[in-house]
PDB file of N, CA and C in Angstrom:
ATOM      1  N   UNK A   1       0.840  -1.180   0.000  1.00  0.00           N
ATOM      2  CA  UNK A   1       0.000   0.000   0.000  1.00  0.00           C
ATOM      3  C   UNK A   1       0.886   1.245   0.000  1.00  0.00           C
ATOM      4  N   UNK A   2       0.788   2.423  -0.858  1.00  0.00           N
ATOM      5  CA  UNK A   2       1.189   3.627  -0.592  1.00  0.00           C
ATOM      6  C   UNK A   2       0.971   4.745  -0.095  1.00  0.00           C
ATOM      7  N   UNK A   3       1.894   4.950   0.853  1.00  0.00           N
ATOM      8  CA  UNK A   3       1.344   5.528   2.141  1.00  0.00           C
ATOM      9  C   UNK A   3       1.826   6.736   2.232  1.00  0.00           C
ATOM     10  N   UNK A   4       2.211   7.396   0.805  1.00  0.00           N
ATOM     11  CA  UNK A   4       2.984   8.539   0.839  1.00  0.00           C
ATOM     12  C   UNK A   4       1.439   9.456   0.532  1.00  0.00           C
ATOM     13  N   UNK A   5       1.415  11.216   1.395  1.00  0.00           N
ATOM     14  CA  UNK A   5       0.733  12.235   1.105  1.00  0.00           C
ATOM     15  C   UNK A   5       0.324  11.691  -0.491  1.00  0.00           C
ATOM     16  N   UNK A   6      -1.111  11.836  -0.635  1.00  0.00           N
ATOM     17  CA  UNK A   6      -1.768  12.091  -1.913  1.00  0.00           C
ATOM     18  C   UNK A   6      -1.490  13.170  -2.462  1.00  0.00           C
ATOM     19  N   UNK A   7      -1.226  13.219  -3.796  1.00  0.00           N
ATOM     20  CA  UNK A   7      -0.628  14.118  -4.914  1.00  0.00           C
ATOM     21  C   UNK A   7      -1.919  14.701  -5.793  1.00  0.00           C
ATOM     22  N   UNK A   8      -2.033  15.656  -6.326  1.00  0.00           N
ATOM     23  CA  UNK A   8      -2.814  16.227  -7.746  1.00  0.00           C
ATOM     24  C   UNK A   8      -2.468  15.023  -8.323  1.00  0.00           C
ATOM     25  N   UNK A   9      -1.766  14.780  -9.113  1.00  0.00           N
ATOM     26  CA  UNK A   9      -1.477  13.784 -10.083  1.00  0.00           C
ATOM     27  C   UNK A   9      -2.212  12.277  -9.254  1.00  0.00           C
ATOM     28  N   UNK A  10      -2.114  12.227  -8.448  1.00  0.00           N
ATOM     29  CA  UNK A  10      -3.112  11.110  -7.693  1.00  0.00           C
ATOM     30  C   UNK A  10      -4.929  11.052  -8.253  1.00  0.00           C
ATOM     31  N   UNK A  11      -5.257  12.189  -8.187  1.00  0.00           N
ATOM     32  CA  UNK A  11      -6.697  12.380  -8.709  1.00  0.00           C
ATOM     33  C   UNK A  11      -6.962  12.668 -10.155  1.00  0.00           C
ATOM     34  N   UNK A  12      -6.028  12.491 -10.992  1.00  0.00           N
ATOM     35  CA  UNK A  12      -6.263  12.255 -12.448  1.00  0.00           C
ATOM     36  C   UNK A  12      -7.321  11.362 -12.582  1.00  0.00           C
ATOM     37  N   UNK A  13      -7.058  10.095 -12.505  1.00  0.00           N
ATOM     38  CA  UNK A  13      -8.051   9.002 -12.923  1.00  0.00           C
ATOM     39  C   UNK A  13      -9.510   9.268 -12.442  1.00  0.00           C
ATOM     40  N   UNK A  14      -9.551  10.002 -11.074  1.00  0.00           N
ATOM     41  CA  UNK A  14     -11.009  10.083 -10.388  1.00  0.00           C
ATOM     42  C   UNK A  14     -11.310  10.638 -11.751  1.00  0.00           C
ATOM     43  N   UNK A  15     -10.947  11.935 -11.956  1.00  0.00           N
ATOM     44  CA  UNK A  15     -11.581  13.433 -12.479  1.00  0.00           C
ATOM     45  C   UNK A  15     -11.766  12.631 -14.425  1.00  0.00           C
ATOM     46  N   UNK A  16     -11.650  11.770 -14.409  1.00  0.00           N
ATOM     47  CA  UNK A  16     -11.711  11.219 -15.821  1.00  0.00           C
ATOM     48  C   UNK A  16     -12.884  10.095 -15.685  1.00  0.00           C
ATOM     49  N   UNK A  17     -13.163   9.734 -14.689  1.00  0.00           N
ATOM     50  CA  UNK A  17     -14.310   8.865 -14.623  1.00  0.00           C
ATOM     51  C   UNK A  17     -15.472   8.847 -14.528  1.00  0.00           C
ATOM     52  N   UNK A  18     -16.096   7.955 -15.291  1.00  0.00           N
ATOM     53  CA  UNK A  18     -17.732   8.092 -16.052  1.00  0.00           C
ATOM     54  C   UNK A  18     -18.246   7.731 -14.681  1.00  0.00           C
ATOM     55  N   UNK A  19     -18.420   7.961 -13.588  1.00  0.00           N
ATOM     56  CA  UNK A  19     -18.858   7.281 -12.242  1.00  0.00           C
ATOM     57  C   UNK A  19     -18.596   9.017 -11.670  1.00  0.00           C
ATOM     58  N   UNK A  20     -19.904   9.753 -11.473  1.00  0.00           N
ATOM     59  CA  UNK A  20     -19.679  11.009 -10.852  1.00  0.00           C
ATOM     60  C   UNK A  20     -19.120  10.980  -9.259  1.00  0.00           C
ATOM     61  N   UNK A  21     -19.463   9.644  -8.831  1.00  0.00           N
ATOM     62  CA  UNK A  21     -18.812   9.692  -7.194  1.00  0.00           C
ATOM     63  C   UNK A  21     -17.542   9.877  -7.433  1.00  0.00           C
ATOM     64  N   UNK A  22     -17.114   9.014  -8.203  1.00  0.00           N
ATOM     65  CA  UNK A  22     -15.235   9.412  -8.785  1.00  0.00           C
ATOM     66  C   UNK A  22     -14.856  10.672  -9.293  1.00  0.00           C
ATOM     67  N   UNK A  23     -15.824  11.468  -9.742  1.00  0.00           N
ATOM     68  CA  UNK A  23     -14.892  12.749 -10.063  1.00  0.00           C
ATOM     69  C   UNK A  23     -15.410  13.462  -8.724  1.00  0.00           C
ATOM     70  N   UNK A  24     -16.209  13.113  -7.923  1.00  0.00           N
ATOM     71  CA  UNK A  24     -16.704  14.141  -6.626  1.00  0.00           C
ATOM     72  C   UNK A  24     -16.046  13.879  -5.733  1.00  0.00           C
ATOM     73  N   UNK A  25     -15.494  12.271  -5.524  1.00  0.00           N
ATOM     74  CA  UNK A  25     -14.108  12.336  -4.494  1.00  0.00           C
ATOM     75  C   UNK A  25     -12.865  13.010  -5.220  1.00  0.00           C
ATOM     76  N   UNK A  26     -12.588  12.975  -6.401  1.00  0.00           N
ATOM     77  CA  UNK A  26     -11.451  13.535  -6.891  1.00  0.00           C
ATOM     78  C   UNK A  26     -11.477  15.131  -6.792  1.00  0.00           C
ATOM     79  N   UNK A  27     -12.924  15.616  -7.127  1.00  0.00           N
ATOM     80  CA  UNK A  27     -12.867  16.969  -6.902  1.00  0.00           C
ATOM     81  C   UNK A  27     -12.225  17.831  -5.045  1.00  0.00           C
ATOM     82  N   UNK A  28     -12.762  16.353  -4.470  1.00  0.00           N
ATOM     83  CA  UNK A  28     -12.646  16.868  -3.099  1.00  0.00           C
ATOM     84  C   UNK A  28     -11.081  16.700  -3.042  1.00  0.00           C
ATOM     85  N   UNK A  29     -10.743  15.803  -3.235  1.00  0.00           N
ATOM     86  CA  UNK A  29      -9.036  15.386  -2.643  1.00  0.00           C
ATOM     87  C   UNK A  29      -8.455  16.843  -3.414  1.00  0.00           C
ATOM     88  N   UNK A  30      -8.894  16.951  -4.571  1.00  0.00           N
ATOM     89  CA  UNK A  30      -7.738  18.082  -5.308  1.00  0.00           C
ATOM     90  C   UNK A  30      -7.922  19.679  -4.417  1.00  0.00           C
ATOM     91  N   UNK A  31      -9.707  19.931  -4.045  1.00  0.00           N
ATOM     92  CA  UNK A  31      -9.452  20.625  -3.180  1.00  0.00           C
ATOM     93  C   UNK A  31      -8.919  20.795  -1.645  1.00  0.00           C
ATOM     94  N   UNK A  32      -9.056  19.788  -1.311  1.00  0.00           N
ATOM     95  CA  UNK A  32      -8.142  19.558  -0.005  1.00  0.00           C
ATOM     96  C   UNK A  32      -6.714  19.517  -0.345  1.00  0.00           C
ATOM     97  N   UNK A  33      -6.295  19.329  -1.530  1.00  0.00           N
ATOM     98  CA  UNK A  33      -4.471  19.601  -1.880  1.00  0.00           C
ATOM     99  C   UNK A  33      -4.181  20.926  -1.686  1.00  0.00           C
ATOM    100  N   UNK A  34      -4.723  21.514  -2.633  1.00  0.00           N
ATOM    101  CA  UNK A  34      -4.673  23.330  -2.954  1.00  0.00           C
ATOM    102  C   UNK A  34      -5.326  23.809  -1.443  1.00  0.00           C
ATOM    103  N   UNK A  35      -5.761  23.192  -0.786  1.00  0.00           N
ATOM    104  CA  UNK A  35      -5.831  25.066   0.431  1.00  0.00           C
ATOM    105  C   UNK A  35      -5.271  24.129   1.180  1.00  0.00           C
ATOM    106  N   UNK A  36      -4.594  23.108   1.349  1.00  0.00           N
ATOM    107  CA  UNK A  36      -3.396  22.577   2.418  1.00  0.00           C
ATOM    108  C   UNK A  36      -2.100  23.902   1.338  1.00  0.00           C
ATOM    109  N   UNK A  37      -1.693  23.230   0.690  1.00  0.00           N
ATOM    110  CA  UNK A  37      -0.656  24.021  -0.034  1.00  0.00           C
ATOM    111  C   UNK A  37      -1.200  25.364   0.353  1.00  0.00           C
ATOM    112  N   UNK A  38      -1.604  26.145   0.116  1.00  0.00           N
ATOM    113  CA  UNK A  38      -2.266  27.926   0.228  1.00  0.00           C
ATOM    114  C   UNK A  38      -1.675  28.227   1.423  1.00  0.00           C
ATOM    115  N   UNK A  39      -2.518  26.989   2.416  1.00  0.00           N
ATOM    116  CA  UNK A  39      -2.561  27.169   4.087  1.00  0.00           C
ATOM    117  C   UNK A  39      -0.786  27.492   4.842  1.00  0.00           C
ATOM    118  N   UNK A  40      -0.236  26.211   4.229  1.00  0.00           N
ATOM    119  CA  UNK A  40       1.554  26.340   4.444  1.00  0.00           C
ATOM    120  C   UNK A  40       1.752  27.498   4.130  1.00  0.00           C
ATOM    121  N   UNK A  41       1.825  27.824   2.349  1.00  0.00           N
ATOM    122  CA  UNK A  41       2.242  29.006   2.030  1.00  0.00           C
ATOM    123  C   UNK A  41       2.476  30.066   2.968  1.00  0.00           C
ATOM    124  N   UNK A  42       0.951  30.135   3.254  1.00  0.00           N
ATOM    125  CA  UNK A  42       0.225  31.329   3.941  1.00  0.00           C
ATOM    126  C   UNK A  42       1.454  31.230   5.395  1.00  0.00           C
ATOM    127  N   UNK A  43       1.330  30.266   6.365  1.00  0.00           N
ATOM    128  CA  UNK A  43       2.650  29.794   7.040  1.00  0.00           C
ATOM    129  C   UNK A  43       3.220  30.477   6.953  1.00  0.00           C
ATOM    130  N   UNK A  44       3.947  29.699   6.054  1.00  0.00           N
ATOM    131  CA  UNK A  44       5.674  30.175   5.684  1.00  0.00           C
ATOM    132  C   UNK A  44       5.547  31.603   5.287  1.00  0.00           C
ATOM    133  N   UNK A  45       4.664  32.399   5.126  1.00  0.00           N
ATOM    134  CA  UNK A  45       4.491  34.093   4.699  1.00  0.00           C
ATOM    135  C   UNK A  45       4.755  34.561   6.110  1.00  0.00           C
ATOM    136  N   UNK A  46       3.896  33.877   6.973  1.00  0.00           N
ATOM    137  CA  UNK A  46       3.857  34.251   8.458  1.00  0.00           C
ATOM    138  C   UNK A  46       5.523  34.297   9.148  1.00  0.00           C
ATOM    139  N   UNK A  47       5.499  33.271   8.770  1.00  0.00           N
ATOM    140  CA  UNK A  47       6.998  32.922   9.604  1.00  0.00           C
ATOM    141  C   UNK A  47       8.155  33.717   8.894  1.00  0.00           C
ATOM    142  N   UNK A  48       7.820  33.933   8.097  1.00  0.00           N
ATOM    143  CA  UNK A  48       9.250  35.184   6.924  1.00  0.00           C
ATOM    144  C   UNK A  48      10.217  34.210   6.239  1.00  0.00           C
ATOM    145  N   UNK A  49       9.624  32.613   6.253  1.00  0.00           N
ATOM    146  CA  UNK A  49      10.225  31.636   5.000  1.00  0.00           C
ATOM    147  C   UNK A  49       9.721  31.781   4.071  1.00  0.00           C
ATOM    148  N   UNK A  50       8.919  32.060   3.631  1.00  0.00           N
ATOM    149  CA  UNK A  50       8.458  31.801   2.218  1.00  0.00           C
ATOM    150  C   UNK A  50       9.749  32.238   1.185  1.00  0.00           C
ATOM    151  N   UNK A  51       9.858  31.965   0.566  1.00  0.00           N
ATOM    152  CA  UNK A  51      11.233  31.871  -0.436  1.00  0.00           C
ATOM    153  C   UNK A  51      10.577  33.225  -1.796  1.00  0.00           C
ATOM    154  N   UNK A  52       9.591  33.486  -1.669  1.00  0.00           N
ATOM    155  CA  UNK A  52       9.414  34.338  -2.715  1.00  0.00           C
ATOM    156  C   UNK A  52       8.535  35.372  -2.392  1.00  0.00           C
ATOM    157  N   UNK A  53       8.194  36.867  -2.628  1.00  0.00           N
ATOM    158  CA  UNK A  53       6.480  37.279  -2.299  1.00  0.00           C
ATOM    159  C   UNK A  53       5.836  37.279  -2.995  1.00  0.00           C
ATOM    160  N   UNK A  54       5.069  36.700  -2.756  1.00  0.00           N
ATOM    161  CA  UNK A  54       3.318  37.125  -3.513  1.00  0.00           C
ATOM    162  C   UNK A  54       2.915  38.043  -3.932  1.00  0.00           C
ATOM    163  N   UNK A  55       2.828  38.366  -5.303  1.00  0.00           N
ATOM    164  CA  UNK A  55       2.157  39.197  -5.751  1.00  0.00           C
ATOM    165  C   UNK A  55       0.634  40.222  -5.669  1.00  0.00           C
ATOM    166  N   UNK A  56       0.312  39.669  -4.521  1.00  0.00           N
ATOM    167  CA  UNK A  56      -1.059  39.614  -4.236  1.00  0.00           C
ATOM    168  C   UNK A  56      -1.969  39.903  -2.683  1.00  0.00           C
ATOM    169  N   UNK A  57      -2.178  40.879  -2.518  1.00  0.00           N
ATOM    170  CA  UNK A  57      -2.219  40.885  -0.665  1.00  0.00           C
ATOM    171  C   UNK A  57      -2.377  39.606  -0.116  1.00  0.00           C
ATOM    172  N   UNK A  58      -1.921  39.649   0.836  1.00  0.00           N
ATOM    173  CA  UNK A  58      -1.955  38.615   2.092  1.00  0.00           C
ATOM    174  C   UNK A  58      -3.598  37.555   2.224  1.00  0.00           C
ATOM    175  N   UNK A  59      -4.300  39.203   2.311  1.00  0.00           N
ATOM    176  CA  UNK A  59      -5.375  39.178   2.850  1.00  0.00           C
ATOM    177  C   UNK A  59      -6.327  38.147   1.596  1.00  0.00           C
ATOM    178  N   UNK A  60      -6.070  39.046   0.498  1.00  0.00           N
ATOM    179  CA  UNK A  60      -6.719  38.088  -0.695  1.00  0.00           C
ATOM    180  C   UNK A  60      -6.478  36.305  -0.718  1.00  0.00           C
ATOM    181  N   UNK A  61      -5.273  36.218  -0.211  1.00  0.00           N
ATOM    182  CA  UNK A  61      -4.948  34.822  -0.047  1.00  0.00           C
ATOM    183  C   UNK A  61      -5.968  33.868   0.884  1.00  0.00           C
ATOM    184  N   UNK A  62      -5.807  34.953   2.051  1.00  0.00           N
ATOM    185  CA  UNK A  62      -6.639  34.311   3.341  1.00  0.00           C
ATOM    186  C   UNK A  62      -7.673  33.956   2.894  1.00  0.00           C
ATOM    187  N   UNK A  63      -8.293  35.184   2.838  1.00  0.00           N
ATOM    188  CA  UNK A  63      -9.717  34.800   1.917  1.00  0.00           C
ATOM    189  C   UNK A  63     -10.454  33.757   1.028  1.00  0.00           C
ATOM    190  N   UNK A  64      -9.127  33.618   0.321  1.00  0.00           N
ATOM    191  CA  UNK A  64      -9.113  32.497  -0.320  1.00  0.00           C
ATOM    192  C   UNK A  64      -8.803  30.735   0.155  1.00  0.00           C
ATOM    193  N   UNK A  65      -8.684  30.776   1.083  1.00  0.00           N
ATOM    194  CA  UNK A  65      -8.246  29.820   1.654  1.00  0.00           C
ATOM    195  C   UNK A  65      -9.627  29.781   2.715  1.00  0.00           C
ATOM    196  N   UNK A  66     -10.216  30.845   2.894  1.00  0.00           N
ATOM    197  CA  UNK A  66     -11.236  30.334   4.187  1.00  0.00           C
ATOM    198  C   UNK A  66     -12.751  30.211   2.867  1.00  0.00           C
ATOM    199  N   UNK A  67     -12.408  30.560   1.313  1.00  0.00           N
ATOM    200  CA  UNK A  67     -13.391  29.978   0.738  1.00  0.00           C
ATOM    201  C   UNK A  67     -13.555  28.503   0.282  1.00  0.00           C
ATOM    202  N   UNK A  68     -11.814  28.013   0.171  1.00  0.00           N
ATOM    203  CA  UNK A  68     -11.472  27.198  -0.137  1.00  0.00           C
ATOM    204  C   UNK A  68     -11.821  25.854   1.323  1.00  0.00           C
ATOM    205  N   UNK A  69     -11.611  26.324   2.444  1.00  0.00           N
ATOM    206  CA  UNK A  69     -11.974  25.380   3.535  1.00  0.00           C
ATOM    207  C   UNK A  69     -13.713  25.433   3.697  1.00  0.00           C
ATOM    208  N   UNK A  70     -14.424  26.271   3.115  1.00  0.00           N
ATOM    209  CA  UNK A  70     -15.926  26.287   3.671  1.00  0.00           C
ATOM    210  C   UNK A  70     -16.374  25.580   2.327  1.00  0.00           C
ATOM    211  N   UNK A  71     -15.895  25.442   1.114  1.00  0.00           N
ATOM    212  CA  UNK A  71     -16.314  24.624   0.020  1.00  0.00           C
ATOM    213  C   UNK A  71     -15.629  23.449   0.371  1.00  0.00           C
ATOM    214  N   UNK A  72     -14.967  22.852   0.900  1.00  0.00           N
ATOM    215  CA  UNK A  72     -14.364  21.672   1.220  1.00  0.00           C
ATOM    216  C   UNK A  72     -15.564  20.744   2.722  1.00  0.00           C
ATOM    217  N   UNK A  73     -15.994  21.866   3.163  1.00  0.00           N
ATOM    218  CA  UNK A  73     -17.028  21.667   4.331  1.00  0.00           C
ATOM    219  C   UNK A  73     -18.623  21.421   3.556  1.00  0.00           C
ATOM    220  N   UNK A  74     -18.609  21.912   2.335  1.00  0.00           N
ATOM    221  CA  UNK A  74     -19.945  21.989   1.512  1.00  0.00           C
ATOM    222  C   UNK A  74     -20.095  20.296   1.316  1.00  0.00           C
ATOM    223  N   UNK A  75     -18.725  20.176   0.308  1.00  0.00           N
ATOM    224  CA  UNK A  75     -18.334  19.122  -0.182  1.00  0.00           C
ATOM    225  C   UNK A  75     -18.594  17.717   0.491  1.00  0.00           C
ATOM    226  N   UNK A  76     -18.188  17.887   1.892  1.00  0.00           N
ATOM    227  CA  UNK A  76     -18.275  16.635   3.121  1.00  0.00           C
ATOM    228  C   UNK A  76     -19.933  16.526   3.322  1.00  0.00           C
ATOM    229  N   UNK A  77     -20.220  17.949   3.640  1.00  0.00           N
ATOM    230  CA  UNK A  77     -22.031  17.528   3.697  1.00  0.00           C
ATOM    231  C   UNK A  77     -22.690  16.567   2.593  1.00  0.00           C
ATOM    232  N   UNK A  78     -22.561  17.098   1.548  1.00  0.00           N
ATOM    233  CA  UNK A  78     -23.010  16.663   0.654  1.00  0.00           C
ATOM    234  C   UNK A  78     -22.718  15.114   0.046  1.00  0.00           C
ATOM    235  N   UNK A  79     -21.057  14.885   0.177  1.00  0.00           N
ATOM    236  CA  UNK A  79     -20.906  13.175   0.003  1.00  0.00           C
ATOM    237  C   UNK A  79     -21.727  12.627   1.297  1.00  0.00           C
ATOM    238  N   UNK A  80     -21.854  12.915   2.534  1.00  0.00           N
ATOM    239  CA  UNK A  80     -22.415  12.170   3.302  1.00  0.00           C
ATOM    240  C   UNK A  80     -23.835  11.972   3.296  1.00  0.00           C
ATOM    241  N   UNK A  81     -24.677  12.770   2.907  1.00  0.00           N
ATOM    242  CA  UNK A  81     -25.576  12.851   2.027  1.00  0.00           C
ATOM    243  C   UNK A  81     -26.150  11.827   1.207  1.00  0.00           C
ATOM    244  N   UNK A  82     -24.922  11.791   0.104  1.00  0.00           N
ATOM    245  CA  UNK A  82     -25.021  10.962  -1.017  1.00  0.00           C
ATOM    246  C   UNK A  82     -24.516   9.502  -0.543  1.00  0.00           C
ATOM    247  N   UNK A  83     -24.029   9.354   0.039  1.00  0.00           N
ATOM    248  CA  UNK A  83     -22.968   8.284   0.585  1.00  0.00           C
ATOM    249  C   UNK A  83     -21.986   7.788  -0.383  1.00  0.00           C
ATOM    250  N   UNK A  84     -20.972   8.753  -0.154  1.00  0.00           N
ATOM    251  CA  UNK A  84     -19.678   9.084  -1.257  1.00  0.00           C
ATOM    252  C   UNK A  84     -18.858   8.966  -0.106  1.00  0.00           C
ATOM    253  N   UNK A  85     -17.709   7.913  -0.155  1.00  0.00           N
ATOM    254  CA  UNK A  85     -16.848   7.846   0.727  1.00  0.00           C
ATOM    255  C   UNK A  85     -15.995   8.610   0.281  1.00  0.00           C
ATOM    256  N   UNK A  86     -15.341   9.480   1.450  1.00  0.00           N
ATOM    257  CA  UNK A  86     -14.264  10.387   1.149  1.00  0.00           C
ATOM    258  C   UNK A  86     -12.780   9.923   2.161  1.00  0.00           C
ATOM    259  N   UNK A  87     -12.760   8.983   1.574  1.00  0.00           N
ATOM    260  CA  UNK A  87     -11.195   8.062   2.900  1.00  0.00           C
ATOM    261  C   UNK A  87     -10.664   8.658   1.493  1.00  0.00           C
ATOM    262  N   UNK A  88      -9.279   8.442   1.184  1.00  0.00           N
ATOM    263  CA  UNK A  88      -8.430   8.393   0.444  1.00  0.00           C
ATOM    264  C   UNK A  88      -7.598   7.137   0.348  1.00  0.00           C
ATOM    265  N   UNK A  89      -6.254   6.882  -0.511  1.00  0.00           N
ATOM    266  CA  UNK A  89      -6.039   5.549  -0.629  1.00  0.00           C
ATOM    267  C   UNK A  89      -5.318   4.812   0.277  1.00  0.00           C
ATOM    268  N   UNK A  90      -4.958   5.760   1.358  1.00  0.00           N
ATOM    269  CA  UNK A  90      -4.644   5.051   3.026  1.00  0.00           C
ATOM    270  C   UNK A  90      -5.490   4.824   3.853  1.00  0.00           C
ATOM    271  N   UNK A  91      -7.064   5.086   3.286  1.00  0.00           N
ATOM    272  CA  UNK A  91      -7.919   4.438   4.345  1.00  0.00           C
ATOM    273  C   UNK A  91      -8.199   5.791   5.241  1.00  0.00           C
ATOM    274  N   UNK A  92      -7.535   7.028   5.241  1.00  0.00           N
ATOM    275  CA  UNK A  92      -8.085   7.958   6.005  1.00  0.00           C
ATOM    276  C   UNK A  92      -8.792   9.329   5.149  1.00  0.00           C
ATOM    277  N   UNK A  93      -9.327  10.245   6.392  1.00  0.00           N
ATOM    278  CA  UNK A  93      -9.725  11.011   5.840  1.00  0.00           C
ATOM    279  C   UNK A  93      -8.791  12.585   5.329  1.00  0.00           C
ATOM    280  N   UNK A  94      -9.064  12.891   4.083  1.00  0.00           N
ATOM    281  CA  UNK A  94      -7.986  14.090   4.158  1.00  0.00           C
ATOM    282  C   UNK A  94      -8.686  15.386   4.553  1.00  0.00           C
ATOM    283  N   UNK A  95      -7.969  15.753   5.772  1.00  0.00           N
ATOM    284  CA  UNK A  95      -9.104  16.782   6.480  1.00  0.00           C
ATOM    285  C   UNK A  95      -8.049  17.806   7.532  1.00  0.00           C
ATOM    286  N   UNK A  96      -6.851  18.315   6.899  1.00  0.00           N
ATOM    287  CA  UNK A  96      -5.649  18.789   7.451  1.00  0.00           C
ATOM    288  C   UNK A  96      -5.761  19.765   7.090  1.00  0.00           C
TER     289      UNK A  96
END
């Protein structure tokens, strides 16, 4: 079993499949990638690592990241709902 962090490139196959539960878990994992990544960023902005600046206020980021976590919260209602399992391929949930 591979037990390494799920990748974008991990949810290719969902987002290509004629089975909408498969592109609705894939939609979810890819958004749970991007506002984990944002979230660090955002971090490392905090902490004065970030290796580059952002072109873009701070604030716009945040923002973006607390739209990005309340559509990720839409997302969970709704597979549970449907009964769309959202484990990933270690058996847990991605919810970091």
């Amino acid at each position: 079993m591979d037990l390494r962090p799920m990748e974008l490139k991990d949810t290719v196959d969902g987002m290509l499949s004629p089975d909408y539960k498969e592109r609705f878990r894939a939609e979810y994992f890819q958004t749970v990638i991007r506002a984990q990544k944002l979230k660090n960023m955002l971090s490392q902005n905090e902490s004065g690592t970030l290796p580059f600046t952002p072109t873009c206020p701070i604030t716009l980021l945040e923002n973006q990241r607390m739209a990005m976590e309340k559509y990720i919260t839409i997302l969970e209602w709704r597979a549970k709902i449907e009964g769309i399992d959202l484990s990933d391929a270690t058996g847990g949930k991605k919810d970091d």
